[in-house]
PDB file of N, CA and C in Angstrom:
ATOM      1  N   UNK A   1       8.360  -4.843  -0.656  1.00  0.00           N
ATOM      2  CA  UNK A   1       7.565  -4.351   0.454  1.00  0.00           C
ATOM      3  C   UNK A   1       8.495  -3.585   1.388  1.00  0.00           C
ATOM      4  N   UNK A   2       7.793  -2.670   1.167  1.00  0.00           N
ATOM      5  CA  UNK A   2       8.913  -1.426   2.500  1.00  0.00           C
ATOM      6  C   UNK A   2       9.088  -2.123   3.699  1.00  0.00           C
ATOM      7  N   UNK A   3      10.485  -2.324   4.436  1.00  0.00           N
ATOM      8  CA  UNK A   3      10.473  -2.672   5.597  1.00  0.00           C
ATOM      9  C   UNK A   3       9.433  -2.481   6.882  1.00  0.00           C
ATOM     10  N   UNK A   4       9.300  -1.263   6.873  1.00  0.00           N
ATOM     11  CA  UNK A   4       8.312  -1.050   8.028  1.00  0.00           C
ATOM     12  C   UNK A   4       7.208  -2.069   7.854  1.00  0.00           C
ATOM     13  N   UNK A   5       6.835  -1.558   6.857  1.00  0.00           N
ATOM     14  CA  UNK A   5       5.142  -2.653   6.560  1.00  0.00           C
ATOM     15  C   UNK A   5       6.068  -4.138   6.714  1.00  0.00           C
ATOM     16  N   UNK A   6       6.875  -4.691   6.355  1.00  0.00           N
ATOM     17  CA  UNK A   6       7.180  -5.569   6.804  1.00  0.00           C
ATOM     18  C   UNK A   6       6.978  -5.900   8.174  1.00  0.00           C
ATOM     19  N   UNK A   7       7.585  -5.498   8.965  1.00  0.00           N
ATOM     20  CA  UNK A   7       7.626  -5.715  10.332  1.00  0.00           C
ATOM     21  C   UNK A   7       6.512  -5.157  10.976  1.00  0.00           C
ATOM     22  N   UNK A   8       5.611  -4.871  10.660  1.00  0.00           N
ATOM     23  CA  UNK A   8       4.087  -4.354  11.244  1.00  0.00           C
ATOM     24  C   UNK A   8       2.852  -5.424  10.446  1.00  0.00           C
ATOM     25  N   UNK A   9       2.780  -6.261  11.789  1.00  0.00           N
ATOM     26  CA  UNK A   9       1.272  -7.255  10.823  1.00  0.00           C
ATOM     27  C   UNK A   9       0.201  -6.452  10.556  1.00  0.00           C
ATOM     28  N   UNK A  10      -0.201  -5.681  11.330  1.00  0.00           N
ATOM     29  CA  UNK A  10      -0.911  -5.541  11.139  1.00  0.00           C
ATOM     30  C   UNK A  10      -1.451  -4.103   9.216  1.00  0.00           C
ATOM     31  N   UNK A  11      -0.104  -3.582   9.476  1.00  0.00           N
ATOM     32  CA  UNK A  11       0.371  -3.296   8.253  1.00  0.00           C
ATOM     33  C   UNK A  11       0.570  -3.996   6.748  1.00  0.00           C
ATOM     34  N   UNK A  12       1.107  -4.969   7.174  1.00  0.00           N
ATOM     35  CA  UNK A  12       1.521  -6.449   6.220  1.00  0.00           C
ATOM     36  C   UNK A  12       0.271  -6.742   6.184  1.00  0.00           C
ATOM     37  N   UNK A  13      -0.569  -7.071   6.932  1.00  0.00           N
ATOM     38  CA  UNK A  13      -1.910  -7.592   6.738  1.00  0.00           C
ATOM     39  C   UNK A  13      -3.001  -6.540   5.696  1.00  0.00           C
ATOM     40  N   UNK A  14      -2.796  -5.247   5.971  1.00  0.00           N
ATOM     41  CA  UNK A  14      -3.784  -3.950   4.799  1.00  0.00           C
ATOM     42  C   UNK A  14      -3.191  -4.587   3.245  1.00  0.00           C
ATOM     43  N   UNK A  15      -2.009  -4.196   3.447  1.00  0.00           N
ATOM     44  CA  UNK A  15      -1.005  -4.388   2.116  1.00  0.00           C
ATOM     45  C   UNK A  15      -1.182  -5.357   1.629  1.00  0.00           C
ATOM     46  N   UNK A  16      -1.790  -6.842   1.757  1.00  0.00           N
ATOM     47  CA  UNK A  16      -1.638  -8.177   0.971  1.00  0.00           C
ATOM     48  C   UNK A  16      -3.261  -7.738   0.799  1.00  0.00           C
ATOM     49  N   UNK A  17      -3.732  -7.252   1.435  1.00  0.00           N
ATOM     50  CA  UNK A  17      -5.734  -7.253   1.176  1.00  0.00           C
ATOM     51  C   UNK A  17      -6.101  -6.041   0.151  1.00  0.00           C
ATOM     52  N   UNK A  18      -5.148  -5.287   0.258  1.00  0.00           N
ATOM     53  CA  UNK A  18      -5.172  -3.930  -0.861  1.00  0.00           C
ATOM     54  C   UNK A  18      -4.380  -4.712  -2.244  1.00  0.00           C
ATOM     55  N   UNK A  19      -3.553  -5.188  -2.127  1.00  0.00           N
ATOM     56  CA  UNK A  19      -3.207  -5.497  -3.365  1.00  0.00           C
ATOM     57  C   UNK A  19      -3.637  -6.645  -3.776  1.00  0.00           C
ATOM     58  N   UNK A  20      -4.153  -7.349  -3.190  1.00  0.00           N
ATOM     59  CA  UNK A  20      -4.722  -8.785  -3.569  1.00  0.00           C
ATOM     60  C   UNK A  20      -3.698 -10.003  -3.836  1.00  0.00           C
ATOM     61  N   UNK A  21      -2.937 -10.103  -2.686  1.00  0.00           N
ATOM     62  CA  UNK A  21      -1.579 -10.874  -3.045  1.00  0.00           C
ATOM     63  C   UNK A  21      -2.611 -12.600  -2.831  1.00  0.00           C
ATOM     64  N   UNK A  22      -1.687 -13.510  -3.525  1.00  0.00           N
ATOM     65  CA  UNK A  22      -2.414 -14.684  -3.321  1.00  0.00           C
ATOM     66  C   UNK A  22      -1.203 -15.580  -3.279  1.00  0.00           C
ATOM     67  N   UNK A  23      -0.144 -15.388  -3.532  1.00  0.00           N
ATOM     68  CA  UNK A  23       1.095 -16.212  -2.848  1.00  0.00           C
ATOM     69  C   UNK A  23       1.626 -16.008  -1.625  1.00  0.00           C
ATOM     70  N   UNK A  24       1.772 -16.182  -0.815  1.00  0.00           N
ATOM     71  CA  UNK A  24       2.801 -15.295   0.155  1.00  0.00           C
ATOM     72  C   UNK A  24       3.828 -16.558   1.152  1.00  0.00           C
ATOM     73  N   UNK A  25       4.942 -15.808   0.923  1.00  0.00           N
ATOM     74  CA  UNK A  25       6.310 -16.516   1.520  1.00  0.00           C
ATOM     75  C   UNK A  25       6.620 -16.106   2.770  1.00  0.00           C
ATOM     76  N   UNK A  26       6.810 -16.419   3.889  1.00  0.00           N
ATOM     77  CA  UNK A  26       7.224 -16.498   5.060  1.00  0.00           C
ATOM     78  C   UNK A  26       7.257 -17.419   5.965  1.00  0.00           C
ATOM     79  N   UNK A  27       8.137 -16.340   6.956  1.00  0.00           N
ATOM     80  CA  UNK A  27       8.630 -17.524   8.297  1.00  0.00           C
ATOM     81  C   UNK A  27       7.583 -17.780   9.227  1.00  0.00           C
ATOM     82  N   UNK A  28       7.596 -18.918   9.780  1.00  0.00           N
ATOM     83  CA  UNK A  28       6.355 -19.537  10.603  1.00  0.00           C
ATOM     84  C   UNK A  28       5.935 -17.555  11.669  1.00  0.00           C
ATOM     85  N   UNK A  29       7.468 -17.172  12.003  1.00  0.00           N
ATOM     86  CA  UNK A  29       6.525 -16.753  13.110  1.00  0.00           C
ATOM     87  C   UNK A  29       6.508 -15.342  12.602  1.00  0.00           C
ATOM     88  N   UNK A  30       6.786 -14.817  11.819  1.00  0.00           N
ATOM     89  CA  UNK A  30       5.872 -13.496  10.713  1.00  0.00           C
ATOM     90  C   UNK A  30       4.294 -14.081  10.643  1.00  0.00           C
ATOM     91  N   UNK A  31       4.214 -15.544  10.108  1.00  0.00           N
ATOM     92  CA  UNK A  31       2.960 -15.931   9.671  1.00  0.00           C
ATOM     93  C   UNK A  31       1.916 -15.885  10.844  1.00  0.00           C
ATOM     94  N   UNK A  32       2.688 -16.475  12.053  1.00  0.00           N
ATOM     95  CA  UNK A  32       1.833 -16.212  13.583  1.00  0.00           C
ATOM     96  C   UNK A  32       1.290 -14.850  13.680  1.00  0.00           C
ATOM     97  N   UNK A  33       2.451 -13.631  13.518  1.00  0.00           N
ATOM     98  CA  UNK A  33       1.746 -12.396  14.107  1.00  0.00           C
ATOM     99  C   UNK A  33       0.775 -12.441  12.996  1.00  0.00           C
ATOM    100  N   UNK A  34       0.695 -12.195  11.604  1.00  0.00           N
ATOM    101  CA  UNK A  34      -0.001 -11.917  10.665  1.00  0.00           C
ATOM    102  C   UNK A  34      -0.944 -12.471  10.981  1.00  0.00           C
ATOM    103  N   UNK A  35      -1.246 -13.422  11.262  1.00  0.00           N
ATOM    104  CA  UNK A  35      -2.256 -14.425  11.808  1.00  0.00           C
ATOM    105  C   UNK A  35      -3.215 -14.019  12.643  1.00  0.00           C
ATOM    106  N   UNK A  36      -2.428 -13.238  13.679  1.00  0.00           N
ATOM    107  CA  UNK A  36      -3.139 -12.704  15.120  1.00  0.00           C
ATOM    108  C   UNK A  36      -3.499 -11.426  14.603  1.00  0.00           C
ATOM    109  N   UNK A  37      -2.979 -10.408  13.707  1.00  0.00           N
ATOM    110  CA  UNK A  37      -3.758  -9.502  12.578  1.00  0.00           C
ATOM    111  C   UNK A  37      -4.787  -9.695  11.782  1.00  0.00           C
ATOM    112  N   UNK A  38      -4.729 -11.001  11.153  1.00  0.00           N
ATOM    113  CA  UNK A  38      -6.412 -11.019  10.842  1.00  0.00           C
ATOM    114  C   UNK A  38      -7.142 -11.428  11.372  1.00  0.00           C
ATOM    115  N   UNK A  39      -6.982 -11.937  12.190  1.00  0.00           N
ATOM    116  CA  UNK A  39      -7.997 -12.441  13.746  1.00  0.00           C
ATOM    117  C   UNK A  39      -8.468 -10.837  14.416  1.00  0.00           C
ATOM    118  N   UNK A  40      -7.565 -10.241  14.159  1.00  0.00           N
ATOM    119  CA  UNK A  40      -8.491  -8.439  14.946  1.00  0.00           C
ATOM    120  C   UNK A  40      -9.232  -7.739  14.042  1.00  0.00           C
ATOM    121  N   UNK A  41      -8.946  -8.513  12.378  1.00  0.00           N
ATOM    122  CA  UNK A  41      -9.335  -7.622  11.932  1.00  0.00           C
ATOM    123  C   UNK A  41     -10.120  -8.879  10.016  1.00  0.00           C
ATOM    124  N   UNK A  42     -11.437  -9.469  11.253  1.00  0.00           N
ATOM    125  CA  UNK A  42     -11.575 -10.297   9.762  1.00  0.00           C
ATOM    126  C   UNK A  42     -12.213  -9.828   8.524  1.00  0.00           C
ATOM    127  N   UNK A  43     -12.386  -8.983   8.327  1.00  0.00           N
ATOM    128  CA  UNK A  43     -12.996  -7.974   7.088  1.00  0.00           C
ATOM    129  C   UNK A  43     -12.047  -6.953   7.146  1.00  0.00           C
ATOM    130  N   UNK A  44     -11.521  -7.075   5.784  1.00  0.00           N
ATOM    131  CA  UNK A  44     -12.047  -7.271   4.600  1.00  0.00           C
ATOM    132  C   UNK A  44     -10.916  -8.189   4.490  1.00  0.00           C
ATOM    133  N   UNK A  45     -11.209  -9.366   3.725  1.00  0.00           N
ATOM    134  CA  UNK A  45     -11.007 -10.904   3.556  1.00  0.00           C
ATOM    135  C   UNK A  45      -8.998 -11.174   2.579  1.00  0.00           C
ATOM    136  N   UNK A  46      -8.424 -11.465   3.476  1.00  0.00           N
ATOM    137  CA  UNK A  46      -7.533 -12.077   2.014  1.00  0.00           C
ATOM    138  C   UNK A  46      -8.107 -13.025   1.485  1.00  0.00           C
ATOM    139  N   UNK A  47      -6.974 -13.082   0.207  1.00  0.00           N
ATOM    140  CA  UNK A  47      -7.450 -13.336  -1.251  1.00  0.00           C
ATOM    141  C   UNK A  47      -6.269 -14.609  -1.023  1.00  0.00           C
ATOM    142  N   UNK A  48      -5.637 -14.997  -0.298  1.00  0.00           N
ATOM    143  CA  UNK A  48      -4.170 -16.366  -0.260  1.00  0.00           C
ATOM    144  C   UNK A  48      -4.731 -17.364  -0.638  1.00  0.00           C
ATOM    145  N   UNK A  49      -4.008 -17.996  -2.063  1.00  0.00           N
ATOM    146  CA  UNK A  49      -3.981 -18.981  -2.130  1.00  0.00           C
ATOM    147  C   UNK A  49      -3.241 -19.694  -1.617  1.00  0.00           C
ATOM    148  N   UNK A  50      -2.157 -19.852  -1.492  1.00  0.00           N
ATOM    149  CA  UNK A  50      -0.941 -20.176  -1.206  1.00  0.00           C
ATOM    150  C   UNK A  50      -0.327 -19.446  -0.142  1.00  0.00           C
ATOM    151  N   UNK A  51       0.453 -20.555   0.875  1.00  0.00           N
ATOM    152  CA  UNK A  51       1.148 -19.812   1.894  1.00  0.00           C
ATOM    153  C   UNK A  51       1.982 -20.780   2.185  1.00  0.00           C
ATOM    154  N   UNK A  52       3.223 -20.278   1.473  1.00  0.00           N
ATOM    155  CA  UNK A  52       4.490 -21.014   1.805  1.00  0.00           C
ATOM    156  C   UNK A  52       5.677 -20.661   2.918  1.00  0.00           C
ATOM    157  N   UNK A  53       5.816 -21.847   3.756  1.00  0.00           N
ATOM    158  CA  UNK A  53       6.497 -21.515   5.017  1.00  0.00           C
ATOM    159  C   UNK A  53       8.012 -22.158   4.559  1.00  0.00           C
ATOM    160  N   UNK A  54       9.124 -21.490   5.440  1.00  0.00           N
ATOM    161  CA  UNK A  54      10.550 -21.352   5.259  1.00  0.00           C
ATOM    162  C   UNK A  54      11.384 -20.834   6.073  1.00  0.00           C
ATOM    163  N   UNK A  55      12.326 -21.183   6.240  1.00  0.00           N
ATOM    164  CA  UNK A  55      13.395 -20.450   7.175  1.00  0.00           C
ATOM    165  C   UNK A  55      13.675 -20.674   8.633  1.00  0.00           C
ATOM    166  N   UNK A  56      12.516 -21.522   9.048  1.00  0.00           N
ATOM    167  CA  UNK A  56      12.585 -21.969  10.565  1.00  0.00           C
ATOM    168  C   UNK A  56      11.300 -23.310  10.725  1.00  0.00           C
ATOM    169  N   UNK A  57      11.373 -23.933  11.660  1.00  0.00           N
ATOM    170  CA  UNK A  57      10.433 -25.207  11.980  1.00  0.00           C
ATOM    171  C   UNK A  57       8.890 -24.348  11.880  1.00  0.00           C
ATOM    172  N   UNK A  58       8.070 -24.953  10.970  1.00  0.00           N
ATOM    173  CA  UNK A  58       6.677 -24.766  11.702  1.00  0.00           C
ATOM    174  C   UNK A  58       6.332 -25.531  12.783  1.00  0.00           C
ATOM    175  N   UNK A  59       5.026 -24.555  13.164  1.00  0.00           N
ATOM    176  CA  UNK A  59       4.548 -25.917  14.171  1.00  0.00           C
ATOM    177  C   UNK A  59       3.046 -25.581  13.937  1.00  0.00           C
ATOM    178  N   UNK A  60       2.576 -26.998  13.642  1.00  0.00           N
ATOM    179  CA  UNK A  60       1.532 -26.719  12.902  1.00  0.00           C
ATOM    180  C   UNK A  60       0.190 -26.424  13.734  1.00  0.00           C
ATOM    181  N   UNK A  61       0.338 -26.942  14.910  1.00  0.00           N
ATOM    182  CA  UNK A  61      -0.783 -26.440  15.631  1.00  0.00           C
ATOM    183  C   UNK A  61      -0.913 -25.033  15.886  1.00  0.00           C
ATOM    184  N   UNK A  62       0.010 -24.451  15.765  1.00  0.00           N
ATOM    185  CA  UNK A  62      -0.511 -23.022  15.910  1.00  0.00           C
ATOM    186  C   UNK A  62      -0.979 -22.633  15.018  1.00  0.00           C
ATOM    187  N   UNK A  63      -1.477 -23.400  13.707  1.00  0.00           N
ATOM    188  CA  UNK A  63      -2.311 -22.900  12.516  1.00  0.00           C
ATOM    189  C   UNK A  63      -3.487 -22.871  13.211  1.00  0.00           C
ATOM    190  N   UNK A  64      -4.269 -23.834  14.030  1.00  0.00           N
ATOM    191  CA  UNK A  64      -5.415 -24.187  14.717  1.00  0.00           C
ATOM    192  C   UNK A  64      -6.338 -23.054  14.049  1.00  0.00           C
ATOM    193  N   UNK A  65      -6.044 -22.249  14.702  1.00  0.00           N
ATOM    194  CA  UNK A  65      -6.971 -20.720  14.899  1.00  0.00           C
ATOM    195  C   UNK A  65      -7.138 -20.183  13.045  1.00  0.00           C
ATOM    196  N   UNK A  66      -5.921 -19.882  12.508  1.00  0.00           N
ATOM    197  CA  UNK A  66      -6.063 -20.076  11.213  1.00  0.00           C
ATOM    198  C   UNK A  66      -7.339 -20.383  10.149  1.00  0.00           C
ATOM    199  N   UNK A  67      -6.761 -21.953  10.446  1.00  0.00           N
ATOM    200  CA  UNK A  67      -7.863 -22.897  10.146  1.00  0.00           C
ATOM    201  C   UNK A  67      -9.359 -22.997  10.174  1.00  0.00           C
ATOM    202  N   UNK A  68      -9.700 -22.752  11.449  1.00  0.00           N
ATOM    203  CA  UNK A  68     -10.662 -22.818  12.280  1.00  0.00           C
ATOM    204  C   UNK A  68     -11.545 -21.628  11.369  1.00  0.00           C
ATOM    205  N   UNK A  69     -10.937 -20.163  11.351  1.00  0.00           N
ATOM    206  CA  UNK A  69     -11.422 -18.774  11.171  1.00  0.00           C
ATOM    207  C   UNK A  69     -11.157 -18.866   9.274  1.00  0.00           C
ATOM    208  N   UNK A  70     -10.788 -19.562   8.936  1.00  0.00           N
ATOM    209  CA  UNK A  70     -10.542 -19.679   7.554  1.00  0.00           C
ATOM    210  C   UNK A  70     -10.919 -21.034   6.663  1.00  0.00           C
ATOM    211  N   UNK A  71     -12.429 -21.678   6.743  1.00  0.00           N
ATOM    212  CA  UNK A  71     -12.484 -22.843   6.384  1.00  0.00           C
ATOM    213  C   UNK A  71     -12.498 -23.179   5.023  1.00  0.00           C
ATOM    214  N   UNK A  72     -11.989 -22.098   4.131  1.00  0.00           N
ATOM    215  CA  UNK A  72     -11.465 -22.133   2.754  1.00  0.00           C
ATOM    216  C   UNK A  72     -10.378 -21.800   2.351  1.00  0.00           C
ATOM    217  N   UNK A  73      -9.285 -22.211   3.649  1.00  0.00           N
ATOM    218  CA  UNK A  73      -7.907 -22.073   3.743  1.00  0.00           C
ATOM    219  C   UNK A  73      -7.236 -22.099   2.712  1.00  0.00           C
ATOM    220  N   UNK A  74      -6.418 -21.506   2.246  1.00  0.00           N
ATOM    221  CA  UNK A  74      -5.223 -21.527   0.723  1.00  0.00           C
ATOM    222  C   UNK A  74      -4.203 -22.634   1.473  1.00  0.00           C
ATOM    223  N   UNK A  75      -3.855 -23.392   0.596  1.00  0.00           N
ATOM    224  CA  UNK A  75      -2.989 -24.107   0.435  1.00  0.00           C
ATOM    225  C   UNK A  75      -1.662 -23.851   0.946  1.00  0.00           C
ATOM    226  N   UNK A  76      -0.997 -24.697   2.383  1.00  0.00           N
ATOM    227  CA  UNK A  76      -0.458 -24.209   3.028  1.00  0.00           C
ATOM    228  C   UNK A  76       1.316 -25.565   3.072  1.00  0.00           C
ATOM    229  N   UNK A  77       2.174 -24.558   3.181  1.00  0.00           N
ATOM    230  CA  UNK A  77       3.126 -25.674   1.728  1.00  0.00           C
ATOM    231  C   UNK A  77       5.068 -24.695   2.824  1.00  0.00           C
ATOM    232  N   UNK A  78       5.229 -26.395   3.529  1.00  0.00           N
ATOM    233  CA  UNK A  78       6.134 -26.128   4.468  1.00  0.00           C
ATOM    234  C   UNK A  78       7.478 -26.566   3.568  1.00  0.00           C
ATOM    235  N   UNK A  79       8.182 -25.601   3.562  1.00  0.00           N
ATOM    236  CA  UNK A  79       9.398 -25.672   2.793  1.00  0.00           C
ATOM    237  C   UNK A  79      10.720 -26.150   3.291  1.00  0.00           C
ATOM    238  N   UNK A  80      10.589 -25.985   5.095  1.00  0.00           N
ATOM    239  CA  UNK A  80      11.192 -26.234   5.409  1.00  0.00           C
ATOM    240  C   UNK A  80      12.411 -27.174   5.976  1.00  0.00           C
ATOM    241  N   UNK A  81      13.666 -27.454   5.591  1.00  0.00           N
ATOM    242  CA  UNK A  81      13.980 -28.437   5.752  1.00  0.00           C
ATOM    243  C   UNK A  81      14.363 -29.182   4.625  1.00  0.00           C
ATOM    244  N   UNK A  82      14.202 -28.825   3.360  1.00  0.00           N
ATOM    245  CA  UNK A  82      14.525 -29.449   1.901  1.00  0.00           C
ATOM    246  C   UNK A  82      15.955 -29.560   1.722  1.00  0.00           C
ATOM    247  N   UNK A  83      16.758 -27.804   2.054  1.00  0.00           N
ATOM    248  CA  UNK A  83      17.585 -28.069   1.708  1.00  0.00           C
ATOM    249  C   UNK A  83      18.872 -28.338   2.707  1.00  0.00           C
ATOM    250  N   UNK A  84      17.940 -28.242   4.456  1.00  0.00           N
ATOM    251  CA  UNK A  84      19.014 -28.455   5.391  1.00  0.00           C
ATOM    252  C   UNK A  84      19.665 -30.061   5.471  1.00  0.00           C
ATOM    253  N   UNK A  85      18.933 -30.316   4.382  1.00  0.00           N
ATOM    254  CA  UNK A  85      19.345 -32.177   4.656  1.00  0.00           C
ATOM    255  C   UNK A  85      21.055 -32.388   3.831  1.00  0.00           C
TER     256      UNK A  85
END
């Protein structure tokens, strides 16, 4: 994924709904903005099964909204911390 679209949710957010991604790896707070991207924009729907977090603490209440707007949530799988032990 080209950097830019990286660092643009709302970019990152077209790109996983155009290609139909259904894994996706990131850090809690990539996953926040992305988050607040499909909240502006809930059509047309990701396809995530899976959303694996890494690289920094989640905190899970800020899924709330997530959740709430997604009640057929993909499977959400905190990585973090496995190997800082």
């Amino acid at each position: 994924v080209p950097d830019p679209v990286v660092r643009s949710p709302e970019d990152l957010h077209a790109l996983l709904v155009s290609e139909g991604v259904t894994v996706l790896s990131q850090t809690p707070s990539a996953f926040y903005a992305l988050q607040a991207a499909d909240a502006l924009a809930p059509e047309p729907r990701l396809s995530l099964e899976a959303v694996v977090f890494g690289g920094e603490a989640l905190e899970p209440q800020r899924l709330a909204p997530w959740l709430d707007a997604h009640p057929d949530s993909p499977r959400l799988i905190n990585m973090y911390g496995i190997t800082e032990t």
